[in-house]
C-alpha atoms as a PDB file:
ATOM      1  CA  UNK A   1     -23.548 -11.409  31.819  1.00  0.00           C
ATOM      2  CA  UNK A   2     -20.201 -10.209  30.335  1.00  0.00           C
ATOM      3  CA  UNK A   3     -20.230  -8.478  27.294  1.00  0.00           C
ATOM      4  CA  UNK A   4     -16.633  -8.201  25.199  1.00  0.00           C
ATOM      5  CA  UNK A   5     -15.921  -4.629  24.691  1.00  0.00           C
ATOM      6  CA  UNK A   6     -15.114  -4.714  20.559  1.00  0.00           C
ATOM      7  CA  UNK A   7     -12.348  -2.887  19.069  1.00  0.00           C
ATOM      8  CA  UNK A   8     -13.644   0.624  17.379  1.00  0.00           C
ATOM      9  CA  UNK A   9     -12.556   1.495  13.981  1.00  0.00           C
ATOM     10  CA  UNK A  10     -10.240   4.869  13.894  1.00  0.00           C
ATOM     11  CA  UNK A  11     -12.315   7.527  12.732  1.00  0.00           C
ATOM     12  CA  UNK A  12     -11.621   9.616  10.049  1.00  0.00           C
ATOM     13  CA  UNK A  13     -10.138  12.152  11.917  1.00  0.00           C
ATOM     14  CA  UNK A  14      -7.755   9.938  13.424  1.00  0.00           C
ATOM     15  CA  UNK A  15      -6.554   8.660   9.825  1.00  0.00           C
ATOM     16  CA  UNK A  16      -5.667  11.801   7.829  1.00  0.00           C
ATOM     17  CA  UNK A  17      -3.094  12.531  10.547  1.00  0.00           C
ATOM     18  CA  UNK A  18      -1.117   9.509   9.199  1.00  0.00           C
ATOM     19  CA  UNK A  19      -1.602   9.703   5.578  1.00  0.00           C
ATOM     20  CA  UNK A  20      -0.435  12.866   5.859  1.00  0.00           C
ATOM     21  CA  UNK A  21       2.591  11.308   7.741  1.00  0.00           C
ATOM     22  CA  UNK A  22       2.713   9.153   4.385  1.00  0.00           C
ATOM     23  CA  UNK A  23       2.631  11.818   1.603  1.00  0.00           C
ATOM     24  CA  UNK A  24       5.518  14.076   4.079  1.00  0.00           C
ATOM     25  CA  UNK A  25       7.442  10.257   4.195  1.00  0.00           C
ATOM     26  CA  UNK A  26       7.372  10.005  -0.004  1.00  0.00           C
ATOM     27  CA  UNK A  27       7.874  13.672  -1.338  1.00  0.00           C
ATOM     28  CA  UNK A  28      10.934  13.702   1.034  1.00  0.00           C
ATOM     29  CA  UNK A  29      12.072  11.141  -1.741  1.00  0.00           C
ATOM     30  CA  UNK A  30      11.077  13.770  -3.826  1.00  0.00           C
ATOM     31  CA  UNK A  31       7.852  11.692  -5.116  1.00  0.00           C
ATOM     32  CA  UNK A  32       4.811  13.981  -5.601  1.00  0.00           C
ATOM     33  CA  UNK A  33       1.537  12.985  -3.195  1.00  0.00           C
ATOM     34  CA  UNK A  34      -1.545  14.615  -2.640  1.00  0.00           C
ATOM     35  CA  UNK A  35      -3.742  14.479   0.437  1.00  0.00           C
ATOM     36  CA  UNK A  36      -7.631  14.615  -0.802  1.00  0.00           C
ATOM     37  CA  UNK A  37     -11.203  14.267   0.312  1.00  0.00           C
ATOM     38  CA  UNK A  38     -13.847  11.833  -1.390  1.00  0.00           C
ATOM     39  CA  UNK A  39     -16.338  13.170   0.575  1.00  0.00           C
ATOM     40  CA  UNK A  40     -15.438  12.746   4.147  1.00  0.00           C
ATOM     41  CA  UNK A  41     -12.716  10.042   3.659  1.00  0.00           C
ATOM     42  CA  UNK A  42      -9.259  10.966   3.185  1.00  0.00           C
ATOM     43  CA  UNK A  43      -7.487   9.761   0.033  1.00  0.00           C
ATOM     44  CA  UNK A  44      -3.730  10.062  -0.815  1.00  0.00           C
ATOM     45  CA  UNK A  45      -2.563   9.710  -4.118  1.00  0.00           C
ATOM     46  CA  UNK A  46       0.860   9.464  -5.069  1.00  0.00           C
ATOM     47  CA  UNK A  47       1.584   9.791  -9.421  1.00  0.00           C
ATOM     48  CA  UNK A  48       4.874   9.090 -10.511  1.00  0.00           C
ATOM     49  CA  UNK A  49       6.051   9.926 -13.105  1.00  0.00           C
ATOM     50  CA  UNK A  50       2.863  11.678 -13.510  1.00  0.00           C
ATOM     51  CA  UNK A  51       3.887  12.674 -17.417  1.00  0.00           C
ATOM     52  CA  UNK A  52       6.137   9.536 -17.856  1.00  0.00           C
ATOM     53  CA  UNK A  53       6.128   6.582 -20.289  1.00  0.00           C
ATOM     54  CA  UNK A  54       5.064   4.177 -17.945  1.00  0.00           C
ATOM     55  CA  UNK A  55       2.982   6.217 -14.601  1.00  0.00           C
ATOM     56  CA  UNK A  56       2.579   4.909 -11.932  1.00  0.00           C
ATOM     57  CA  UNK A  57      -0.682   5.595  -9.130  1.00  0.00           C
ATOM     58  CA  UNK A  58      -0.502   4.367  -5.407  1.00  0.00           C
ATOM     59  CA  UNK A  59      -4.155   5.613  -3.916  1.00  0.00           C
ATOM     60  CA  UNK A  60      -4.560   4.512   0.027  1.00  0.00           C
ATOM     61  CA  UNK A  61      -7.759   5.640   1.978  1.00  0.00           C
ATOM     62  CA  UNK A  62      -9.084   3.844   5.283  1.00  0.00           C
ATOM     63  CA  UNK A  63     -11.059   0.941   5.520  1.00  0.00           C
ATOM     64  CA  UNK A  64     -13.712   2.654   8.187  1.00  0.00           C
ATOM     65  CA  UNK A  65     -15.583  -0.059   8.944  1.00  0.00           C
ATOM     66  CA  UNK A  66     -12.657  -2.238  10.286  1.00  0.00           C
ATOM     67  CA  UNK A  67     -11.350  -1.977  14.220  1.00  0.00           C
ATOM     68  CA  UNK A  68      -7.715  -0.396  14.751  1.00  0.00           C
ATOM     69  CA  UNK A  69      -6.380   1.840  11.850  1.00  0.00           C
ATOM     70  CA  UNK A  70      -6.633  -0.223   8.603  1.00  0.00           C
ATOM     71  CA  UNK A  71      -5.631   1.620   5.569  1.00  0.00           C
ATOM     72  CA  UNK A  72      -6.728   0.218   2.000  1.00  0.00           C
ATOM     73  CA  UNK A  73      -3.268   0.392  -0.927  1.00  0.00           C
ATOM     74  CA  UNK A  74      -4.462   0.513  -4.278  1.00  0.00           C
ATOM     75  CA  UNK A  75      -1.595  -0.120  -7.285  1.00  0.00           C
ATOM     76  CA  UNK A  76      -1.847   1.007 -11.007  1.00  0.00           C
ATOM     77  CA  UNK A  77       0.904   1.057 -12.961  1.00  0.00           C
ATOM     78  CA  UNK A  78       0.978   1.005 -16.652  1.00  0.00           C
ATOM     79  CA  UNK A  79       3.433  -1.893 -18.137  1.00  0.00           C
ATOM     80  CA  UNK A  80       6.129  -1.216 -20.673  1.00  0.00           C
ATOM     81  CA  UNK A  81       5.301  -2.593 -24.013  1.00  0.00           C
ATOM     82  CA  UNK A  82       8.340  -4.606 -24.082  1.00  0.00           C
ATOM     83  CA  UNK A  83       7.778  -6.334 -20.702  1.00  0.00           C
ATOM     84  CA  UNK A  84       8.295  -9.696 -20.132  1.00  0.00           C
ATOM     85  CA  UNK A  85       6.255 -12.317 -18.017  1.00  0.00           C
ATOM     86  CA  UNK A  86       8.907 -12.569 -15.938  1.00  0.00           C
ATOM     87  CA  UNK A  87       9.588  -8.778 -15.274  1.00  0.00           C
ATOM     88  CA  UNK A  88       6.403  -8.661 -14.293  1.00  0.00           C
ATOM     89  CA  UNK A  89       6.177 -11.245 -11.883  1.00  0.00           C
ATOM     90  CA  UNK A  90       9.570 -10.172 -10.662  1.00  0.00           C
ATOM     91  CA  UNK A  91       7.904  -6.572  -9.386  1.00  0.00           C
ATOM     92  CA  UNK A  92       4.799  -8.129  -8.262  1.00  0.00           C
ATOM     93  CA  UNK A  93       7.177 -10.721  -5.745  1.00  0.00           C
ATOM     94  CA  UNK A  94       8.766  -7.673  -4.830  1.00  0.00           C
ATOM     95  CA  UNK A  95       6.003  -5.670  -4.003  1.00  0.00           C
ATOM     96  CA  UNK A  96       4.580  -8.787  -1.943  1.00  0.00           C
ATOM     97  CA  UNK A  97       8.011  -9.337  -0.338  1.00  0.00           C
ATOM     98  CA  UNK A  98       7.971  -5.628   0.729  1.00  0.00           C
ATOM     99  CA  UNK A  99       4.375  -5.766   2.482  1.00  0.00           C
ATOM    100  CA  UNK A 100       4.092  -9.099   3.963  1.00  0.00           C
ATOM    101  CA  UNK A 101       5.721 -10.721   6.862  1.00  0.00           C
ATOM    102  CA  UNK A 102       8.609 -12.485   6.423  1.00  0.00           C
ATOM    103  CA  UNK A 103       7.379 -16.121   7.600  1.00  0.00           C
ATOM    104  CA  UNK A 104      10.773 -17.900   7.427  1.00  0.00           C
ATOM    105  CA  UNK A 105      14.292 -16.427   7.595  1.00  0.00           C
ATOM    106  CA  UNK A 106      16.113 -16.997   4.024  1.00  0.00           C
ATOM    107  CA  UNK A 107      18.454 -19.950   4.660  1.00  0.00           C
ATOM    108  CA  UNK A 108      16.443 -21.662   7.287  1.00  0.00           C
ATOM    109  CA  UNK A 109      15.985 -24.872   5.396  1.00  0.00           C
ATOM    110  CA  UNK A 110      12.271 -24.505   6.175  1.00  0.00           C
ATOM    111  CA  UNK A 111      11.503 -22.443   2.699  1.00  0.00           C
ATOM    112  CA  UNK A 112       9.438 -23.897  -0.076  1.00  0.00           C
ATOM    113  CA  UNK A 113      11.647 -24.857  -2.784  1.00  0.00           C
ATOM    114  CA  UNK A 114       9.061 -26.341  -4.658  1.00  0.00           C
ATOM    115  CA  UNK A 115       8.543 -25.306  -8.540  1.00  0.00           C
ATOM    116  CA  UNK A 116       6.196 -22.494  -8.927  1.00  0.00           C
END
């Protein structure tokens, strides 16, 4: 009998070494972070503008329970009162374009140019 060897999740050890790696990555852009605990699971925050008109919170933390080195990205940002419906779904494309894969080149002829 062969029995598949499953892939272990990192452990929490292993992860706060990289979202440290994160927070050094954003305050070189001269963005403010902070490297917590919630208990034992390591949280980075990142505010900005913390005092601002419209703030923004990124908060990433592991997933522990998945295999490999999953991290969880959790997005608040406060709107402007004056946005529109399209200004809105213009940054949420662009935060989607940012994290995804790109599936197709632009200019392939193989993109969906159907009305959304």
């Amino acid at each position: 009998m062969t029995s598949a060897h499953l892939p272990q999740a990192a452990t929490l050890e292993q992860v706060a070494p990289q979202l440290a790696a994160v927070a050094d990555s954003v305050t070189g852009h001269r963005i403010s972070a902070r490297l917590s605990r919630i208990g034992d699971v390591p949280v980075l925050t990142i505010e900005e503008p913390a005092d601002g008109p419209d703030p923004t919170t990124v908060s990433i933390h592991p997933d522990p329970g998945t295999p490999g080195l999953p991290l969880e990205c959790t997005c608040l940002w406060t709107l402007a009162p004056d946005a529109t419906p399209e200004a809105i779904g213009q940054a949420l494309i662009a935060i989607l374009d940012a994290i995804r894969p790109i599936a197709t080149p632009p200019g392939s002829g193989d993109e969906d140019t159907s009305p959304r």
